[in-house]
C-alpha atoms as a PDB file:
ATOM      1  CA  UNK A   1      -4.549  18.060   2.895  1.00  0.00           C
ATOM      2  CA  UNK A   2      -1.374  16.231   1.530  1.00  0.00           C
ATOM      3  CA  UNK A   3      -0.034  13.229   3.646  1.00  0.00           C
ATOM      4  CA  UNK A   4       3.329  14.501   5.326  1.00  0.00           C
ATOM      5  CA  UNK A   5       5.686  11.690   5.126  1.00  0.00           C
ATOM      6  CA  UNK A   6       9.112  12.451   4.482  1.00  0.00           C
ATOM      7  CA  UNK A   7      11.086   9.983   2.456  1.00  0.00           C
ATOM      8  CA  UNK A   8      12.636   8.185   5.583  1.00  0.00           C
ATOM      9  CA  UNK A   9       9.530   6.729   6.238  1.00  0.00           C
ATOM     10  CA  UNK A  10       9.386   4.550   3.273  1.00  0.00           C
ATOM     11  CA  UNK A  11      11.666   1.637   2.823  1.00  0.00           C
ATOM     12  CA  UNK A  12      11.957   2.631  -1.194  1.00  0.00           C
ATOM     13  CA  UNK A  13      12.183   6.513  -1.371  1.00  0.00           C
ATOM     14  CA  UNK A  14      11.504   6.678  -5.151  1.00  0.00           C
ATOM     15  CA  UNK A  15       8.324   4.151  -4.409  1.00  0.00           C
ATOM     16  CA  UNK A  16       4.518   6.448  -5.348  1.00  0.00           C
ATOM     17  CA  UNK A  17       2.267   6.586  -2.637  1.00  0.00           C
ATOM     18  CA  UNK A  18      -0.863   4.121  -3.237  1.00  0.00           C
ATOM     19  CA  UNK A  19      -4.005   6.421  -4.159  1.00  0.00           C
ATOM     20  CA  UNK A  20      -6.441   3.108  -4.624  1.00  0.00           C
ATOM     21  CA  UNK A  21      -6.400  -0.619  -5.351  1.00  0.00           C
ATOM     22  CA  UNK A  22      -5.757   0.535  -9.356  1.00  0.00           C
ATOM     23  CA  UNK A  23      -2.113   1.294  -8.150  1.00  0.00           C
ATOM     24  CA  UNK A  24      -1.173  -1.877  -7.092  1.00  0.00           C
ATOM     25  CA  UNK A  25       0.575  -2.970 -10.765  1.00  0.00           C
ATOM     26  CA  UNK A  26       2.954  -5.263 -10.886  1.00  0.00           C
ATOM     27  CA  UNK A  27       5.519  -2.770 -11.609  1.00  0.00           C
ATOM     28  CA  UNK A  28       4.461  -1.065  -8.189  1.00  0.00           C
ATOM     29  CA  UNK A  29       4.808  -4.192  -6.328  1.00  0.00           C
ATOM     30  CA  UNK A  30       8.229  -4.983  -8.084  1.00  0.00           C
ATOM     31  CA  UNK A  31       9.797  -2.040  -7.379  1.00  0.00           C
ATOM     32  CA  UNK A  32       8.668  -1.954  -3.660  1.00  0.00           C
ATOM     33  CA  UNK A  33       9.330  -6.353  -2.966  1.00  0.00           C
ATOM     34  CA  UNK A  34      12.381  -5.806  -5.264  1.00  0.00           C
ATOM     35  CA  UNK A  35      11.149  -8.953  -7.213  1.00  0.00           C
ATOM     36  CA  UNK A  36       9.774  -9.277 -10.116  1.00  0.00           C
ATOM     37  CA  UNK A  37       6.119  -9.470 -10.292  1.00  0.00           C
ATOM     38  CA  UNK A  38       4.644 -10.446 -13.384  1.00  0.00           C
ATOM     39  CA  UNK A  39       1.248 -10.062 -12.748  1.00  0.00           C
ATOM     40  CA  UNK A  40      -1.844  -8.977  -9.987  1.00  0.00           C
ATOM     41  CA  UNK A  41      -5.231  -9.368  -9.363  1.00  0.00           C
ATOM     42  CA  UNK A  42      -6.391  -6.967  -6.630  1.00  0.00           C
ATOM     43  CA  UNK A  43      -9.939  -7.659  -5.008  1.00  0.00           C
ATOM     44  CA  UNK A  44     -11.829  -6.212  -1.869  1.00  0.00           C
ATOM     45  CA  UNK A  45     -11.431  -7.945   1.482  1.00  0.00           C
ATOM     46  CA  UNK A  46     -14.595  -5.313   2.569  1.00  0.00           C
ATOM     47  CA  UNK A  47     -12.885  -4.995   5.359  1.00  0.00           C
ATOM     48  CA  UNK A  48     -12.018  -1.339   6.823  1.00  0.00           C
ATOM     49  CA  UNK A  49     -11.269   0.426   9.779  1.00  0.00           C
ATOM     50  CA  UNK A  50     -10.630   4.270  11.065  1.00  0.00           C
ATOM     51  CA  UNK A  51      -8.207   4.893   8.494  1.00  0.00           C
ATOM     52  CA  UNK A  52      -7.605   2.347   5.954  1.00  0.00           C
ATOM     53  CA  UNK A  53      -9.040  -0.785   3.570  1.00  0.00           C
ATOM     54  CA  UNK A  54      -7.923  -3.873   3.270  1.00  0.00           C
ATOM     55  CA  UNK A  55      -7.034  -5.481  -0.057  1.00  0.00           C
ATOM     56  CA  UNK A  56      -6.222  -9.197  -1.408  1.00  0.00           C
ATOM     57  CA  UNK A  57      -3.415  -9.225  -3.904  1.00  0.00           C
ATOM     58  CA  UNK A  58      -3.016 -12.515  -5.475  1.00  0.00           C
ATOM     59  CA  UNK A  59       0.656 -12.094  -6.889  1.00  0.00           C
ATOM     60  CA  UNK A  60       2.590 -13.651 -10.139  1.00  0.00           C
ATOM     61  CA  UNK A  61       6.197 -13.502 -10.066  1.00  0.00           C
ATOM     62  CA  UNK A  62       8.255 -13.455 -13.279  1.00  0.00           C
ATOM     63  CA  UNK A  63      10.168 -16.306 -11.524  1.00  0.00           C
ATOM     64  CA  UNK A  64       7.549 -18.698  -9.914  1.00  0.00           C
ATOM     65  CA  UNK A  65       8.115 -19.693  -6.226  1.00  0.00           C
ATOM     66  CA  UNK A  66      10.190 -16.018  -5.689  1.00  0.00           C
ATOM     67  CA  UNK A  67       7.148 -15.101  -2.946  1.00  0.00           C
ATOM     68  CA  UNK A  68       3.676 -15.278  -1.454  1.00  0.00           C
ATOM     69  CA  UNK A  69       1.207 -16.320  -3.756  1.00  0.00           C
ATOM     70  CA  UNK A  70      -1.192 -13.755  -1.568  1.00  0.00           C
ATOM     71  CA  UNK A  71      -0.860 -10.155  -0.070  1.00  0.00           C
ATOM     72  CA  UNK A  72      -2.872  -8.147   1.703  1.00  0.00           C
ATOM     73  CA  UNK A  73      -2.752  -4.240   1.083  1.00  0.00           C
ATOM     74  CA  UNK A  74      -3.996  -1.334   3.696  1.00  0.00           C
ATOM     75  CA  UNK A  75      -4.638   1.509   1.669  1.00  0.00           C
ATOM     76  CA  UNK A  76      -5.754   4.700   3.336  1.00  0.00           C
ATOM     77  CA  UNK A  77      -9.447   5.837   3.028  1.00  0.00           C
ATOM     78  CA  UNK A  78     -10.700   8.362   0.061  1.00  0.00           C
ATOM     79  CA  UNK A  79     -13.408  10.417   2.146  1.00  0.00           C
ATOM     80  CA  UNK A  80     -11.055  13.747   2.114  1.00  0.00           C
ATOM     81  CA  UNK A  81     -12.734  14.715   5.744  1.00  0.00           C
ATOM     82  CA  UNK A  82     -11.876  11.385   6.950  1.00  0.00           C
ATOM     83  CA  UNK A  83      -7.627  11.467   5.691  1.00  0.00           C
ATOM     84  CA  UNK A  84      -7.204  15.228   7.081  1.00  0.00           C
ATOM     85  CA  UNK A  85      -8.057  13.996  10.106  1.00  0.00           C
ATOM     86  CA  UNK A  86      -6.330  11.294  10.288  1.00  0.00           C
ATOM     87  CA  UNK A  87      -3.021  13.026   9.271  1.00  0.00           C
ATOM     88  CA  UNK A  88      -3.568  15.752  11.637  1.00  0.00           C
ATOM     89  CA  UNK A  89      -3.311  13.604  14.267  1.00  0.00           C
ATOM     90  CA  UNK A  90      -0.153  11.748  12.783  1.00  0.00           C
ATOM     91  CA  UNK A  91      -2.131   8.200  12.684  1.00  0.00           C
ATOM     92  CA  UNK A  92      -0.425   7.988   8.926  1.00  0.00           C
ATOM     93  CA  UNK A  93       2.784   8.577  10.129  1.00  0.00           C
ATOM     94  CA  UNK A  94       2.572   6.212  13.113  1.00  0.00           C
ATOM     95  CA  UNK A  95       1.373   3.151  10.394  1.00  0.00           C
ATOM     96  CA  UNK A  96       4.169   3.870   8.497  1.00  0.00           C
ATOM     97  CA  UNK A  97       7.037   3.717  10.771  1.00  0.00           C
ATOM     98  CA  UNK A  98       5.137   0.740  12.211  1.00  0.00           C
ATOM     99  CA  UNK A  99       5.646  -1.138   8.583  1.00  0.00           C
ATOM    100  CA  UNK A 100       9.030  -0.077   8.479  1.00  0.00           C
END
């Protein structure tokens, strides 16, 4: 089952949803800090909850000192069962307009 977030929810419209760590690119991150972001190195806090994992991104900006030198990233879980749950209940949409 598809996540059902209308564009409102996000603070960039045009910005992909996040699938897995791969997708955090700088060009991601760029377009949703509106910075530029020269390069990242993603790597597994193994840390995880009900409905998401948490990520280190260790950030370089095209102009050094623009922002944090480290992120961290909550991406939602793979295991299919686990997401339709999940957005049945509306927990997605909830963390969303929490971030917002």
């Amino acid at each position: 089952m598809a996540l059902d977030l209308d564009a409102e929810a996000w603070l960039v419209p045009d910005l992909s949803l996040l699938r897995g760590p791969r997708d955090i690119t700088p060009a991601w991150l760029s377009m949703a800090m509106g910075v530029g972001v020269a390069g990242v190195e993603v790597g597994d806090l193994g840390a995880f909850g009900v409905c998401g994992r948490l990520f280190r991104v260790r950030t370089a900006y095209a102009e050094p000192g623009t922002g944090r030198a480290t992120l961290v990233a909550k991406l939602a879980l793979t295991d299919a069962v686990t997401s339709s749950q999940q957005d049945a209940l509306g927990i997605y949409r909830c963390e969303a307009e929490l971030h917002r």
